[in-house]
Protein backbone atom coordinates (compact mmCIF):
# COMPACT_ATOMS: atom_id res chain seq x y z
CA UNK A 1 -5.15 -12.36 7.63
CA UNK A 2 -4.84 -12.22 3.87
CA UNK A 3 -7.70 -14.72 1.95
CA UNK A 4 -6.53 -16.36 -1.12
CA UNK A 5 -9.29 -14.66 -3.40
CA UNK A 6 -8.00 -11.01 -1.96
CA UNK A 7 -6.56 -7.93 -2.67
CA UNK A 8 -3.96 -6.42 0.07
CA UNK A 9 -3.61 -2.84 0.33
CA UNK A 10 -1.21 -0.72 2.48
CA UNK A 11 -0.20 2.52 2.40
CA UNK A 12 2.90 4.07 4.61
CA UNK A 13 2.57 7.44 5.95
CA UNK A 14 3.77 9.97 8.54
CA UNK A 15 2.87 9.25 12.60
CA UNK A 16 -0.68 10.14 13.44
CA UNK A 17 0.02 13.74 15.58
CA UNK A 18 -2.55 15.34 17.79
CA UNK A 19 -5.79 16.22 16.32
CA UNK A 20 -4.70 14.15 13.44
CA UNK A 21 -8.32 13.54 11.39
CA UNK A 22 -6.53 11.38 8.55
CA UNK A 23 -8.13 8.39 9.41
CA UNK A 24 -11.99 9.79 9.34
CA UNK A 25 -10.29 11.07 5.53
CA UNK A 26 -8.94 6.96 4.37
CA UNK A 27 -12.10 5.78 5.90
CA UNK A 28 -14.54 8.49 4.03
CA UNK A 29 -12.63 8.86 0.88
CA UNK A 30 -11.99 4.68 0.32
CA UNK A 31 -16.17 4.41 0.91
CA UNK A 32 -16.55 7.13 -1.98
CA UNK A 33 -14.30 4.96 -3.85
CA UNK A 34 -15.78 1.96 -3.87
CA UNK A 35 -19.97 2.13 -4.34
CA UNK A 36 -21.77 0.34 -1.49
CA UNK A 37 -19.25 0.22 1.36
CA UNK A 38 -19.90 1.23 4.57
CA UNK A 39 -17.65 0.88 6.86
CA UNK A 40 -19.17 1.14 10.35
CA UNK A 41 -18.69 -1.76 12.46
CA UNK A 42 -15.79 -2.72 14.85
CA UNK A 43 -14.32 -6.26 15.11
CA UNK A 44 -14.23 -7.32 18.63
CA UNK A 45 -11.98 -9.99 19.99
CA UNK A 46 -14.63 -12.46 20.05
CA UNK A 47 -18.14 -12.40 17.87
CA UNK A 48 -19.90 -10.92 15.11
CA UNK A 49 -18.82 -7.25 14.28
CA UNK A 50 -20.37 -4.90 16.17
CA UNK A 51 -22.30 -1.78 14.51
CA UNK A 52 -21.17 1.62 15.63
CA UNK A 53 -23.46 4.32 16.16
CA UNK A 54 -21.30 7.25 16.01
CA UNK A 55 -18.59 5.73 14.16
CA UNK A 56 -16.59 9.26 12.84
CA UNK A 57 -16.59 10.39 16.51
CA UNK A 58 -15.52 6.86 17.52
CA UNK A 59 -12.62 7.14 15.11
CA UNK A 60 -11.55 10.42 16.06
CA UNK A 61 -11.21 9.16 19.58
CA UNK A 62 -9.43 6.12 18.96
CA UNK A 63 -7.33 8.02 16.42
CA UNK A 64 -5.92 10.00 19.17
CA UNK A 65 -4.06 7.19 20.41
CA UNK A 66 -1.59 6.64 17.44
CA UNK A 67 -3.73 4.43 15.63
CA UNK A 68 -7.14 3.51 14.19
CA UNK A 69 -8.60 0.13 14.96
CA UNK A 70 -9.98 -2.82 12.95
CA UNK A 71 -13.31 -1.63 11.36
CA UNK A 72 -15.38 -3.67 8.45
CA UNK A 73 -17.93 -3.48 6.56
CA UNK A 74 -20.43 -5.69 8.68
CA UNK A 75 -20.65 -8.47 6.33
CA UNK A 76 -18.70 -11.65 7.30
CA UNK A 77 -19.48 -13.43 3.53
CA UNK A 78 -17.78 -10.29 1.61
CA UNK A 79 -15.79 -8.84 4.40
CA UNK A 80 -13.93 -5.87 3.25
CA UNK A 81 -11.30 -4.43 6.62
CA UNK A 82 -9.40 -1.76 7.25
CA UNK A 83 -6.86 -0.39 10.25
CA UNK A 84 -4.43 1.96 11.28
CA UNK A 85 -1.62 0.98 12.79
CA UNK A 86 1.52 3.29 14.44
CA UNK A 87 4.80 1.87 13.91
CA UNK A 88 8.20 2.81 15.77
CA UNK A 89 10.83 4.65 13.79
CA UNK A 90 13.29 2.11 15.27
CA UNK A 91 11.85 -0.19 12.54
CA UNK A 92 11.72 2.12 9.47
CA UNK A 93 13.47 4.11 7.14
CA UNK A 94 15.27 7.10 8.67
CA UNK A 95 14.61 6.43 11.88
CA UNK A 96 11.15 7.98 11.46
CA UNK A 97 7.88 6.64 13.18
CA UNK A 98 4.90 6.09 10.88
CA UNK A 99 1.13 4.99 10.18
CA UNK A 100 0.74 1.76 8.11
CA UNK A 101 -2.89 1.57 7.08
CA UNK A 102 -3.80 -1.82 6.16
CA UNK A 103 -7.05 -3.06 4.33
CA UNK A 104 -8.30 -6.06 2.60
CA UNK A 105 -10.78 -6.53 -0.04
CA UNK A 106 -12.28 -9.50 -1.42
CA UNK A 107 -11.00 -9.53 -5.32
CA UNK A 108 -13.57 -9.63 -7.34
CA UNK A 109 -15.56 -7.54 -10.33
CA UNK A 110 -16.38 -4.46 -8.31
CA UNK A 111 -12.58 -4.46 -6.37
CA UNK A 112 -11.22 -4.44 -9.65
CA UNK A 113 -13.06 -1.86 -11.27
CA UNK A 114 -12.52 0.22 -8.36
CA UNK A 115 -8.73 -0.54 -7.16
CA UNK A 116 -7.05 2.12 -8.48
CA UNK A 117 -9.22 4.38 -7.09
CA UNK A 118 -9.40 2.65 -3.67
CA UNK A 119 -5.65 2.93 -3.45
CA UNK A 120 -5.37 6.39 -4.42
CA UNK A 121 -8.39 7.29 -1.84
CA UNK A 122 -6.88 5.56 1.01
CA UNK A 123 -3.13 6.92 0.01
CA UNK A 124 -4.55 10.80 -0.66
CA UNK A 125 -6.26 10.76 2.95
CA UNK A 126 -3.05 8.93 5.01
CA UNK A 127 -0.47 11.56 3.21
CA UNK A 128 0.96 8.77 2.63
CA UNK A 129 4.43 9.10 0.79
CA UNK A 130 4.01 5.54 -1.07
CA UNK A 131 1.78 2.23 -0.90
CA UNK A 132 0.72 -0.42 -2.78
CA UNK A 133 -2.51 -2.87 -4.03
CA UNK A 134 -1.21 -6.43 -4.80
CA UNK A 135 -3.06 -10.01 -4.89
CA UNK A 136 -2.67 -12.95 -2.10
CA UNK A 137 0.54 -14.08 -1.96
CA UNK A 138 2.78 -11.16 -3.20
CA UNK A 139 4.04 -11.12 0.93
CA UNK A 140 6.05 -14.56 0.61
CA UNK A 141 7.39 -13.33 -2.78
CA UNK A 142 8.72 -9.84 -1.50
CA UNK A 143 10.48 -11.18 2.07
CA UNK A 144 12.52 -13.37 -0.73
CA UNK A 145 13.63 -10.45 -2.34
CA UNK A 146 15.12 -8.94 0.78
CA UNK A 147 18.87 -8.62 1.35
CA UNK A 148 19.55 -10.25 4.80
CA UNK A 149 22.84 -10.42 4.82
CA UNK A 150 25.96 -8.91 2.76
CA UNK A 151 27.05 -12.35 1.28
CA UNK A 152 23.29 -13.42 0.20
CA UNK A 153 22.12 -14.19 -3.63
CA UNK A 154 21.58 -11.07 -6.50
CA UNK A 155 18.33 -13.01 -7.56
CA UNK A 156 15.52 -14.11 -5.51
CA UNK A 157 14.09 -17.46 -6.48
CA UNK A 158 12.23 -15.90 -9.23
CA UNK A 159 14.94 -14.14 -10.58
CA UNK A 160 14.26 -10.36 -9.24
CA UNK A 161 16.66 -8.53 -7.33
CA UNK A 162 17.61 -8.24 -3.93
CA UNK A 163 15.92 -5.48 -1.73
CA UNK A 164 17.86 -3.82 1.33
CA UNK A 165 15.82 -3.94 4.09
CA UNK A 166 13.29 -1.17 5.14
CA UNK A 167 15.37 -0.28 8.00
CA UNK A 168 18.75 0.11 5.61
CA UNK A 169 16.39 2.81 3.57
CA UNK A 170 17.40 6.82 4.52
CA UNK A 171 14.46 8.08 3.90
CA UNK A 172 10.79 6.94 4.48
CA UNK A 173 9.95 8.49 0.91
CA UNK A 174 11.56 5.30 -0.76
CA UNK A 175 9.57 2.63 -1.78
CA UNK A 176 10.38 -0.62 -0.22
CA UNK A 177 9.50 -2.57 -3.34
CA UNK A 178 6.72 -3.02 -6.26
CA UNK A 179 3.47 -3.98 -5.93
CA UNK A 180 0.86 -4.77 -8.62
CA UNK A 181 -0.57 -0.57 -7.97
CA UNK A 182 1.78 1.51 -7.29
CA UNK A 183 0.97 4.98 -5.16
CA UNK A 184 3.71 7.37 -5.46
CA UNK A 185 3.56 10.50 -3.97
CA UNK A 186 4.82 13.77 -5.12
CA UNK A 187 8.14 13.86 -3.61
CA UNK A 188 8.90 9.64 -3.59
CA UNK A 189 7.75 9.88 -8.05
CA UNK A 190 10.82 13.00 -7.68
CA UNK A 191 13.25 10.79 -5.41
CA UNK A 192 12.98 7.63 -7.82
CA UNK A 193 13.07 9.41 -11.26
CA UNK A 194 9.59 9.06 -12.41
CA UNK A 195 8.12 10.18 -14.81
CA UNK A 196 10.58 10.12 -17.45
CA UNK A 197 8.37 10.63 -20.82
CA UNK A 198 10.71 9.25 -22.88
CA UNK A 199 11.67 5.83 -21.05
CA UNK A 200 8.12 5.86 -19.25
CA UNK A 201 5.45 6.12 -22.22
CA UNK A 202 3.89 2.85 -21.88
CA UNK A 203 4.01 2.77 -18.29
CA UNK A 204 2.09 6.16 -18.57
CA UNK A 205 -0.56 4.40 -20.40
CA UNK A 206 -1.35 2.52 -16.74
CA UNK A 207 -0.80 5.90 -14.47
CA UNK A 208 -3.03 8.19 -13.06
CA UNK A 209 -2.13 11.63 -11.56
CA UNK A 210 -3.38 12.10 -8.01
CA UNK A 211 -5.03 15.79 -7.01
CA UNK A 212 -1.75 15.86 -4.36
CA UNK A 213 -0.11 15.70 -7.59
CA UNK A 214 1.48 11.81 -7.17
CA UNK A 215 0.58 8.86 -8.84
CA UNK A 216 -1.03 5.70 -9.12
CA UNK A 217 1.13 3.52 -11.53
CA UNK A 218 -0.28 -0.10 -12.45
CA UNK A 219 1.69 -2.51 -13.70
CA UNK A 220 0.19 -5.32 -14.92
CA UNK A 221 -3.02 -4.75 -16.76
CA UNK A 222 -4.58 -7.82 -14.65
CA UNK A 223 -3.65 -8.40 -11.01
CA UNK A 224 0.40 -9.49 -10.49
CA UNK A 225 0.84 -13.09 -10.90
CA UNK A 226 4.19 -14.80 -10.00
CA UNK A 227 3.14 -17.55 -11.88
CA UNK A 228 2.96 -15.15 -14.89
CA UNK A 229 6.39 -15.08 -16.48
CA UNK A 230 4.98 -11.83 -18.61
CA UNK A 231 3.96 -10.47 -14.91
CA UNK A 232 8.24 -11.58 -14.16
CA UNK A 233 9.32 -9.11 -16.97
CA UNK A 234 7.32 -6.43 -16.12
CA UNK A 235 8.86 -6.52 -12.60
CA UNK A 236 11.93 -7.36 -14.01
CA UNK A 237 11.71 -4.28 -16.08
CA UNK A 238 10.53 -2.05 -13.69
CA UNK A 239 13.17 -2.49 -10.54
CA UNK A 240 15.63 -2.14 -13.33
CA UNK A 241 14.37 1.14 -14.54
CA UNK A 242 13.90 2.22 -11.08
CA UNK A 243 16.87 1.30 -9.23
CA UNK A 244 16.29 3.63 -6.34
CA UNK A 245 13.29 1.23 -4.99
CA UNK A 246 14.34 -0.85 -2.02
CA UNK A 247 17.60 1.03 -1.70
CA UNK A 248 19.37 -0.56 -4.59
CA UNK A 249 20.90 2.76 -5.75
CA UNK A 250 21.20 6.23 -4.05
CA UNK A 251 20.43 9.81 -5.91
């Protein structure tokens, strides 16, 4: 469950296949990201975590059955969590099954110095085709924004436009909708126009160009704020000059 002083961070990739090592990648490549983690104990149902021994060969086991579960960092005062989770393609765009790998960090000096290249750690090793890394509360704000039925507002509450729902999107390579950092892999930065050097210059200023070669695009140069109304027109700004996201327009 999302704490009020964190940062959220998911990332939505292909289906875990057989022999499918992806997870030991998010879970080495987001401890090289972010100096100090570790990230070898499992959270049982009931308890204080519990330390693995042999956590990569743990993880490749567990991996093999769609998913990777709940593992933290050991410390319940500055918990950090992460988790893989398979979901059905009956719920997603193009019918397509996929991994949603979910982790939570508390949001503080270090998270923020390091968020951009948490995000693009954790999206590199998942494949994933987009993702995001947005403060507490960004959730309630987003389910406002989706489309739920034909006859429904053009604003949400806030003023931003309607989404179509994940399952209305054709292709899994769309992004849903805009978090405070963006990940954009290769082929969803080709399927929603960016970059355009001309129309994207200052949002260029905030990218970063991935090794995969997609992108980490930050919006805001603090964490999103709703409360923000600067934060507002940057979002404002952005879903108009990328209509594609959430299904609004098609190529």
């Amino acid at each position: 469950m999302s704490r009020p002083d964190s940062l959220t961070l998911i990332v939505y990739a292909p289906a875990i296949v057989s022999n499918d090592d992806r997870g030991r990648d998010v879970i080495h490549g987001m401890e090289k990201a972010l100096p100090g983690l570790r990230l070898a104990w499992r959270i049982p149902e009931s308890g204080p975590p519990i330390a693995l021994q042999h956590r990569d060969a743990w993880l490749a086991e567990k991996t093999q059955e769609g998913k990777f579960p709940l593992l933290c960092n050991g410390d319940e005062t500055h918990p950090v969590t992460i988790s893989g989770r398979g979901v059905s393609g009956r719920l997603g765009p193009g019918g397509q099954s996929r991994l949603e790998v979910h982790a939570e960090i508390p949001l503080d000096a270090p998270t923020l110095a390091a968020a951009v290249a948490v995000l693009e750690a954790v999206a590199e090793g998942a494949h994933a085709h987009w993702g995001h890394a947005s403060p507490y509360g960004y959730g309630s704000e987003v389910a406002q924004q989706f489309r739920r039925s034909p006859h429904g507002p053009e604003r949400s509450p806030r003023g931003l436009p309607m989404l179509n729902l994940p399952v209305k999107l054709p292709t899994p390579m769309i992004p849903w909708f805009l978090g405070w950092l963006n990940y954009w892999s290769a082929a969803t930065a080709q399927a929603i126009g960016f970059p355009d050097p001309a129309r994207d210059a200052e949002l260029l200023t905030r990218a970063r160009r991935t090794a995969s070669g997609g992108w980490v695009v930050q919006l805001t140069d603090v964490p999103l704020s709703y409360e923000n109304p600067a934060h507002l027109d940057a979002l404002r700004w952005a879903y108009e000059r990328f209509p594609r996201i959430g299904g609004r327009a098609v190529p």
